[in-house]
Protein backbone atom coordinates (compact mmCIF):
# COMPACT_ATOMS: atom_id res chain seq x y z
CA UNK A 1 21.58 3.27 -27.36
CA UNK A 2 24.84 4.62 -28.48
CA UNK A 3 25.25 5.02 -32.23
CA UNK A 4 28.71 3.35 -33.02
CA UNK A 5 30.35 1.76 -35.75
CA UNK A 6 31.31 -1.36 -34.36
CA UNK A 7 29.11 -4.15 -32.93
CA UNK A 8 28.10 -4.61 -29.60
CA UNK A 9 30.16 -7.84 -28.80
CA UNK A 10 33.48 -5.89 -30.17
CA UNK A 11 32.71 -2.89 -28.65
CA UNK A 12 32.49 -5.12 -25.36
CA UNK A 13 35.62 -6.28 -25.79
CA UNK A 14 36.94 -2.96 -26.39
CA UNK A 15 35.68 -1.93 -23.11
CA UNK A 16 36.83 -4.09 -21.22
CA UNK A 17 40.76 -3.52 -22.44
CA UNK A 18 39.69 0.34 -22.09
CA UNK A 19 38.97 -0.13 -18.53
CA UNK A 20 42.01 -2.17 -17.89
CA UNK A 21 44.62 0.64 -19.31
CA UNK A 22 42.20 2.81 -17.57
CA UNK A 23 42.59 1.15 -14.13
CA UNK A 24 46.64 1.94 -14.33
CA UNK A 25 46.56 5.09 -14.08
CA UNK A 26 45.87 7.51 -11.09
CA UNK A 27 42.31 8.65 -11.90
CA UNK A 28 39.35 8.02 -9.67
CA UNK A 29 35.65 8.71 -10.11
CA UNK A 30 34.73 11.12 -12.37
CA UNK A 31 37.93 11.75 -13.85
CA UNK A 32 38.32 7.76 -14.31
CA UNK A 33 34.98 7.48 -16.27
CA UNK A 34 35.21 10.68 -18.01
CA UNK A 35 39.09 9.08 -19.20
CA UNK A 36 37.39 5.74 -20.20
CA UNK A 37 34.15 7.63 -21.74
CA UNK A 38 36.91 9.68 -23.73
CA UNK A 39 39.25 6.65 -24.93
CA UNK A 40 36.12 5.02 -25.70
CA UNK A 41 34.91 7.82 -28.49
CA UNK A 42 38.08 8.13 -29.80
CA UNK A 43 38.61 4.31 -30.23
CA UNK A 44 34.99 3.40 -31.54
CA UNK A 45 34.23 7.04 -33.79
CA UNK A 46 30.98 6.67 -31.59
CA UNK A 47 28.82 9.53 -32.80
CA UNK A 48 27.59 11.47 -29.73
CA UNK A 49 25.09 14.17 -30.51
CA UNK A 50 23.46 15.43 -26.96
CA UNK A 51 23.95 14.93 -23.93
CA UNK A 52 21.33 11.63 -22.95
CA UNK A 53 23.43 9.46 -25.67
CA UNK A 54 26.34 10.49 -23.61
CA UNK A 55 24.86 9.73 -20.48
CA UNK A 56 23.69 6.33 -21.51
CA UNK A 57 26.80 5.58 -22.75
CA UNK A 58 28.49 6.48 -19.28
CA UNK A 59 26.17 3.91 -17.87
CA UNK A 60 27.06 1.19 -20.24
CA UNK A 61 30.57 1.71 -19.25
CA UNK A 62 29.84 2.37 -15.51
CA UNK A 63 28.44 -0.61 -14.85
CA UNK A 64 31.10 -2.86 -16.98
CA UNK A 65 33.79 -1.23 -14.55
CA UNK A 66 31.56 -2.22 -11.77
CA UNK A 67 31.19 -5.64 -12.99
CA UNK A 68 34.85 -6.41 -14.11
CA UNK A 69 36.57 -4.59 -11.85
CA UNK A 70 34.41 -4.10 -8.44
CA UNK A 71 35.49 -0.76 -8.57
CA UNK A 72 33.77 1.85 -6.02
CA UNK A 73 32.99 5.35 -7.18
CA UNK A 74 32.59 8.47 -4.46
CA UNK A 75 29.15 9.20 -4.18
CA UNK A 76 27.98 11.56 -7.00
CA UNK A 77 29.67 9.37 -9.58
CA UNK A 78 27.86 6.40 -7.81
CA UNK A 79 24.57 8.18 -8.01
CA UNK A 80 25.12 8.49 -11.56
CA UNK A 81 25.89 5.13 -12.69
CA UNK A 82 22.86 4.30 -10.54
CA UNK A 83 20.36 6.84 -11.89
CA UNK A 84 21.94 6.54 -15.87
CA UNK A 85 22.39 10.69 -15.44
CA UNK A 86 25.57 12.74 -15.39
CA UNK A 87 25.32 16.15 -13.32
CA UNK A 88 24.62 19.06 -15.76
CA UNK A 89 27.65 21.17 -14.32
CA UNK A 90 29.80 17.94 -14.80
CA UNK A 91 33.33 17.82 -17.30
CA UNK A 92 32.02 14.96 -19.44
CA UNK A 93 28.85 17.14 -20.22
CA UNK A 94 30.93 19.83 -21.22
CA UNK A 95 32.69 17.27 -23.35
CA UNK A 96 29.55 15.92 -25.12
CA UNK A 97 29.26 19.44 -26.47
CA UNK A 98 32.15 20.13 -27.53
CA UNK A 99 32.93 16.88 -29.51
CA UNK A 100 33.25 17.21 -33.50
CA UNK A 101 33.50 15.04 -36.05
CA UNK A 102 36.45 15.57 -38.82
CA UNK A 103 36.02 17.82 -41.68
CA UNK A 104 34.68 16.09 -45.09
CA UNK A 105 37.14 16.16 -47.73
CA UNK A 106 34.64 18.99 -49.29
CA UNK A 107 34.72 21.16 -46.20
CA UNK A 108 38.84 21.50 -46.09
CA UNK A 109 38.34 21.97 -49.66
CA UNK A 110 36.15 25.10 -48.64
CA UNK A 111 38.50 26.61 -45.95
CA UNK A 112 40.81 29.11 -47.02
CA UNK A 113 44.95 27.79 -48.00
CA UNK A 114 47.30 28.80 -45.54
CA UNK A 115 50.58 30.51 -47.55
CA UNK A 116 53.14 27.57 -46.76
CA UNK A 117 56.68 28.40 -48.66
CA UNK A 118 59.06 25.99 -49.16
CA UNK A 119 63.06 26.47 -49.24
CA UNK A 120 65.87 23.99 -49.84
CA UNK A 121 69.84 25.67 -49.99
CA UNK A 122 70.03 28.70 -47.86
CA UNK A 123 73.41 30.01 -49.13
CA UNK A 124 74.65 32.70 -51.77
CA UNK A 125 75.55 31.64 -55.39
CA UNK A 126 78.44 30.19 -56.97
CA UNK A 127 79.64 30.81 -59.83
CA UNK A 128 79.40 27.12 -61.27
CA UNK A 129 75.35 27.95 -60.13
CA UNK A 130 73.27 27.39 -63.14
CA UNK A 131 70.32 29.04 -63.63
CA UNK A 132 68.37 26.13 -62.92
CA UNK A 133 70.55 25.93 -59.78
CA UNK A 134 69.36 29.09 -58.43
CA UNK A 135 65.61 28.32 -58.26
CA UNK A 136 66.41 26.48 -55.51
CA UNK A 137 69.50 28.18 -53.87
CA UNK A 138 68.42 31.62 -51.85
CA UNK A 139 70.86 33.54 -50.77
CA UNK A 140 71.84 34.23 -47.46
CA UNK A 141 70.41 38.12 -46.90
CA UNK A 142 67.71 37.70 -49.37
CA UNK A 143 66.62 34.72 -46.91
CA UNK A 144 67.04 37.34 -44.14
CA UNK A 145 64.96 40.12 -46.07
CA UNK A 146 62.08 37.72 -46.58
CA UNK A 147 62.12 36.46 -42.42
CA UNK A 148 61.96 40.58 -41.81
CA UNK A 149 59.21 40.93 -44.08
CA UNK A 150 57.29 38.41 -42.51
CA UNK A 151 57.64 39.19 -39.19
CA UNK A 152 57.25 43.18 -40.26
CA UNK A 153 53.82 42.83 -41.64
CA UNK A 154 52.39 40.48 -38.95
CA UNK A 155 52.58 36.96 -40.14
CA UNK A 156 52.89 34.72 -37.45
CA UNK A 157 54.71 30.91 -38.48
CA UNK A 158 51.83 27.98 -37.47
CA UNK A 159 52.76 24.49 -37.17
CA UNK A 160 51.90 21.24 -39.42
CA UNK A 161 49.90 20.07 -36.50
CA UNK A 162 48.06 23.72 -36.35
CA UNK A 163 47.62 23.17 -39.72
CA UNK A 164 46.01 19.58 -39.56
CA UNK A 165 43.69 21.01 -36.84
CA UNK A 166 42.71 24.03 -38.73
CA UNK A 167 41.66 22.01 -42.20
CA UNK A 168 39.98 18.98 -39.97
CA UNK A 169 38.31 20.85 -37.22
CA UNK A 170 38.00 24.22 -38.14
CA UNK A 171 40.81 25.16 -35.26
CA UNK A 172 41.63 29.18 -35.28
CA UNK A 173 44.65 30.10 -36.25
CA UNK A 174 46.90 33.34 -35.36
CA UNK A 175 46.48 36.02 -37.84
CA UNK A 176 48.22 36.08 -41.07
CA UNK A 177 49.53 32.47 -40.69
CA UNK A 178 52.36 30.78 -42.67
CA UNK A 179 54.39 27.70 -42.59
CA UNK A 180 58.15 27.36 -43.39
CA UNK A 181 59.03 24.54 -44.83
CA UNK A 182 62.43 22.98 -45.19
CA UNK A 183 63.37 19.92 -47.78
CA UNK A 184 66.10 17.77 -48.05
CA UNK A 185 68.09 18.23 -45.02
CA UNK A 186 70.79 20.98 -46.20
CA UNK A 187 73.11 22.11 -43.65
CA UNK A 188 73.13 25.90 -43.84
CA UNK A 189 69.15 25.43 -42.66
CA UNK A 190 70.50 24.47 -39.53
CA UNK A 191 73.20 27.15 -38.92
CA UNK A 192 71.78 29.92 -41.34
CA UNK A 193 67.58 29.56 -41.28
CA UNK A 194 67.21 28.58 -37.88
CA UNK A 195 68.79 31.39 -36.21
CA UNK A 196 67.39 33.61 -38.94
CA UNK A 197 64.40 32.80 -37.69
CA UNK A 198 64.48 32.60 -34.23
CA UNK A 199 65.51 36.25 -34.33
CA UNK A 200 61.39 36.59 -34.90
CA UNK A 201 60.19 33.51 -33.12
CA UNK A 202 59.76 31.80 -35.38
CA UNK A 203 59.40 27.93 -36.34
CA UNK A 204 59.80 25.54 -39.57
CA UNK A 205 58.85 21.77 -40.68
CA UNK A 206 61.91 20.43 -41.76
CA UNK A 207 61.29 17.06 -44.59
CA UNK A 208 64.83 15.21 -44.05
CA UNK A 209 65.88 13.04 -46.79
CA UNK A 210 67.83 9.69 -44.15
CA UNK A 211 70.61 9.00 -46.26
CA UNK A 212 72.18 12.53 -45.51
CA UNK A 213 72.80 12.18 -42.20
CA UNK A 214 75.96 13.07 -41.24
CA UNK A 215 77.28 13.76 -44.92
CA UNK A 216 79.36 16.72 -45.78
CA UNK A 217 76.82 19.47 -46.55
CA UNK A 218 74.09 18.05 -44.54
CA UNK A 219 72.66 18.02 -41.49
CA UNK A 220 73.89 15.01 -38.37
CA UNK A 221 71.47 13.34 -36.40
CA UNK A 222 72.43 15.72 -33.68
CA UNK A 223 71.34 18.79 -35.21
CA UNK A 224 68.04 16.94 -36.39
CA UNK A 225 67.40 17.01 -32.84
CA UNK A 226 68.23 20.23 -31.79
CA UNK A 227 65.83 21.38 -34.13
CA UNK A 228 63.03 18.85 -32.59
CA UNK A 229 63.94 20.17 -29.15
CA UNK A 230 63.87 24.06 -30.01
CA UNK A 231 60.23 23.29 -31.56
CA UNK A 232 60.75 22.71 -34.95
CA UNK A 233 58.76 19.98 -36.17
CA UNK A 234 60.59 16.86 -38.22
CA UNK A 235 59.03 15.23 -41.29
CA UNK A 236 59.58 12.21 -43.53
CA UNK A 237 61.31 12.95 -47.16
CA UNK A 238 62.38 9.55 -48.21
CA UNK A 239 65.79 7.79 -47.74
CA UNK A 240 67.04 8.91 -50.84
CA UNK A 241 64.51 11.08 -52.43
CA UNK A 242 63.03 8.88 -55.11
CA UNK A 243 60.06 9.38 -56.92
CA UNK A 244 56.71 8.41 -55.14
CA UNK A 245 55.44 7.39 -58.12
CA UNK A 246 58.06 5.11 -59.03
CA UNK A 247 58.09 2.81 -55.90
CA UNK A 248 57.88 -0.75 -55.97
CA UNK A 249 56.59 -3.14 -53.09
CA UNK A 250 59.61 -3.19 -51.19
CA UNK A 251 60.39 0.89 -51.04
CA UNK A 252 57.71 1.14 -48.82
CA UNK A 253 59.77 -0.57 -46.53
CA UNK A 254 63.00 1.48 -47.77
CA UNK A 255 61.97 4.56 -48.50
CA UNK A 256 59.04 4.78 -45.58
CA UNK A 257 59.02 2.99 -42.77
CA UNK A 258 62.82 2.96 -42.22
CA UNK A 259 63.30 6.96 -42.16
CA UNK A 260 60.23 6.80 -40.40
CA UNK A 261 61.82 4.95 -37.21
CA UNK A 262 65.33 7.01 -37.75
CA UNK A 263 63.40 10.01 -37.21
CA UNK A 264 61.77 9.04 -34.54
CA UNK A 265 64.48 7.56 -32.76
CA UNK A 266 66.30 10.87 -33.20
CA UNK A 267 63.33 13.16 -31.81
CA UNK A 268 61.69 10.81 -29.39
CA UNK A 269 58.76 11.77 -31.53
CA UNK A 270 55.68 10.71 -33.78
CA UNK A 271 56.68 11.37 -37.44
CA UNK A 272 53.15 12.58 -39.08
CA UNK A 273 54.05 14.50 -42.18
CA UNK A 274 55.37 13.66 -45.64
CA UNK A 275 57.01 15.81 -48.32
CA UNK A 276 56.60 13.93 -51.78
CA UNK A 277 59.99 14.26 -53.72
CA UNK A 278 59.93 16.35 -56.37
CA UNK A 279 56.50 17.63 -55.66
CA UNK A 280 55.10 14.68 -57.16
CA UNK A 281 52.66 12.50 -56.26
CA UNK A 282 49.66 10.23 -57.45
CA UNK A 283 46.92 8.83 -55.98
CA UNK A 284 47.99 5.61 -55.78
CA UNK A 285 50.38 6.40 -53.04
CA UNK A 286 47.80 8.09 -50.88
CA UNK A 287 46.28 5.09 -49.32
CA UNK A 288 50.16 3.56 -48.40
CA UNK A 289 50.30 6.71 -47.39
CA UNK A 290 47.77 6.53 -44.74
CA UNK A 291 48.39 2.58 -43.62
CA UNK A 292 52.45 4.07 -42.85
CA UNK A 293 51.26 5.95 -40.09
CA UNK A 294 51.32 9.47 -42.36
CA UNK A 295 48.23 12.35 -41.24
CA UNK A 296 49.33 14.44 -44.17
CA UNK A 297 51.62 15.17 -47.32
CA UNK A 298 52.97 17.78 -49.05
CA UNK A 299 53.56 18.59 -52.65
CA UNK A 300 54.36 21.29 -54.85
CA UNK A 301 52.00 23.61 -56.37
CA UNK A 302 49.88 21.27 -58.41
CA UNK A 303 46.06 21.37 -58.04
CA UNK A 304 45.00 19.57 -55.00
CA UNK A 305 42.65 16.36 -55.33
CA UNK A 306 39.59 16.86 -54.13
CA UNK A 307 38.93 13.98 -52.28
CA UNK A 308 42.26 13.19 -50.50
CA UNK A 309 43.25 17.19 -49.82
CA UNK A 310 44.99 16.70 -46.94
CA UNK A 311 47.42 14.73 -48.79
CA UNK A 312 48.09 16.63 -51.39
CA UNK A 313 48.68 20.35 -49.44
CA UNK A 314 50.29 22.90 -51.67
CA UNK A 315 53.61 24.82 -51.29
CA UNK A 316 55.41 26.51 -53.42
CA UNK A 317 58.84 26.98 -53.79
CA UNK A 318 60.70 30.37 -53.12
CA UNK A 319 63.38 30.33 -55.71
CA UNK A 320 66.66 32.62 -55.27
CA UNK A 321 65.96 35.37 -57.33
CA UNK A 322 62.85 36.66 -55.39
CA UNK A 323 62.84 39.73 -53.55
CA UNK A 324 60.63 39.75 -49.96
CA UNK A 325 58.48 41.94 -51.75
CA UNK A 326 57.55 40.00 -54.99
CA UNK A 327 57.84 36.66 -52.28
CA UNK A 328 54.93 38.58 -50.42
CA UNK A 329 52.82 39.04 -53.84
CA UNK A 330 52.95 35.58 -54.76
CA UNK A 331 51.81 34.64 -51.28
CA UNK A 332 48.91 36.63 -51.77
CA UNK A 333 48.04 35.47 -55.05
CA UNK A 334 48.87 31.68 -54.93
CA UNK A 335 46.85 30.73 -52.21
């Protein structure tokens, strides 16, 4: 029988409101059960290993459309339900051996970091820049020197969801793969880094910090969504940017799930990423993390923990004084 993590009664009941979203849609035989076959794996983590546990599991869910429904298959799908087998040259075959389950938190461990570089004020210096200042200010043609060097020695930008696939499936990436990252929703990354970098084709996460919108200096909700629509992808940085680790009961509500449905109003999209202010993070905030609807988060450069890695991915951040070449040695060297 199928291997699953839920009992038999509740995966029952989940069959039964599978085949009803199922039956709303336009697919028929096959397609149908291979659609309900699929919803059913993903909703259940049912662990399908060859091809017969497959195939039996088809049955199962053959005969409950058969029996709630009344549904008639074409022949060959009939012949299957009948016979418990699924043709050999069939697309849910060719499903059952593709299927993997997620990377361990050992195995993304394992896999090799992807250089991700994070920015904040693309713009040149003032003189009332301190020092400090300047670690996170780059100027305008050193920002254009290090988009050249990328794009001159063959690194090709990869998205957060590239990224997610890569560490939990093993997913192949372009060569030399980066990610641009973009925190705290500063203006000039809309009208100086995005055309910088379209010039190359290339694309950023941008973490935007709600309670800029539409403030002198920063970004509107309209540009938010231009850079959504040109294929930039939009991530959560907090209303106001406080400290993770500093959050009571009722930021979560504040400071998470209230950018979280501004963003997504703005896009028409899923927000999936976090960028921890400041870089900092604990584990405490890691499970919240998870039950807000967040895949992954980013820090700094800190050590990643072990056992939640994919919430603690490192970047590190490109401050002003760096030339594209000593940018391109610490990309070498700090992942």
């Amino acid at each position: 029988m199928c291997k699953a993590y839920f009992p038999r009664r509740s995966i029952s009941v989940l069959i039964v409101n599978i085949l009803l979203r199922a039956s709303t849609t336009k697919a028929t035989g096959l397609r149908f059960l291979q659609q309900v076959c699929t919803d059913l794996y993903i909703n259940t983590g049912m662990k399908i290993k060859g091809i017969s546990i497959l195939t039996r599991c088809a049955g199962i869910v053959t005969a409950a459309l058969m029996l709630s429904t009344g549904c008639q298959f074409p022949s060959t799908a009939s012949a299957a339900a009948k016979s418990n087998v699924i043709p050999a040259d069939s697309s849910i075959v060719k499903m059952a051996v593709v299927a993997k389950e997620p990377a361990s938190a050992k195995a993304i461990m394992e896999r090799p970091q992807v250089p991700i570089l994070c920015y904040h004020q693309i713009r040149n210096w003032k003189p009332t820049d301190s020092k400090q200042a300047k670690d996170y200010i780059v100027p305008e043609a050193a920002f254009a020197e290090q988009m050249k060097m990328l794009a001159d020695n063959g690194f090709h930008t990869i998205s957060a969801d590239q990224l997610y696939a890569y560490l939990t499936t093993g997913a192949a990436l372009p060569s030399k793969p980066v990610m641009l990252t973009f925190d705290d929703t500063d203006l000039p990354q809309f009208t100086i880094a995005k055309p910088t970098m379209e010039k190359y084709g290339f694309k950023g996460l941008f973490f935007i910090m709600t309670v800029s919108l539409g403030r002198p200096n920063y970004m509107s909700r309209e540009q938010v969504k231009a850079l959504s629509d040109a294929g930039n992808e939009v991530g959560s940085h907090t209303w106001d940017h406080k400290n993770i680790k500093k959050f009571t009961d009722a930021d979560w509500a504040i400071q998470i799930d209230k950018p979280t449905k501004t963003l997504e109003s703005i896009t028409g999209k899923t927000i999936k990423y976090f960028a921890y202010p400041f870089g900092l993070w604990n584990e405490a905030a890691i499970a919240p993390l998870k039950v807000h609807g967040f895949k992954a988060a980013f820090q700094l450069s800190a050590k990643r923990n072990e056992n939640e890695p994919l919430y603690t991915i490192r970047r590190i951040i490109v401050p002003g004084a760096w030339s594209a070449a000593t940018l391109q040695s610490w990309m070498k060297h700090s992942f």
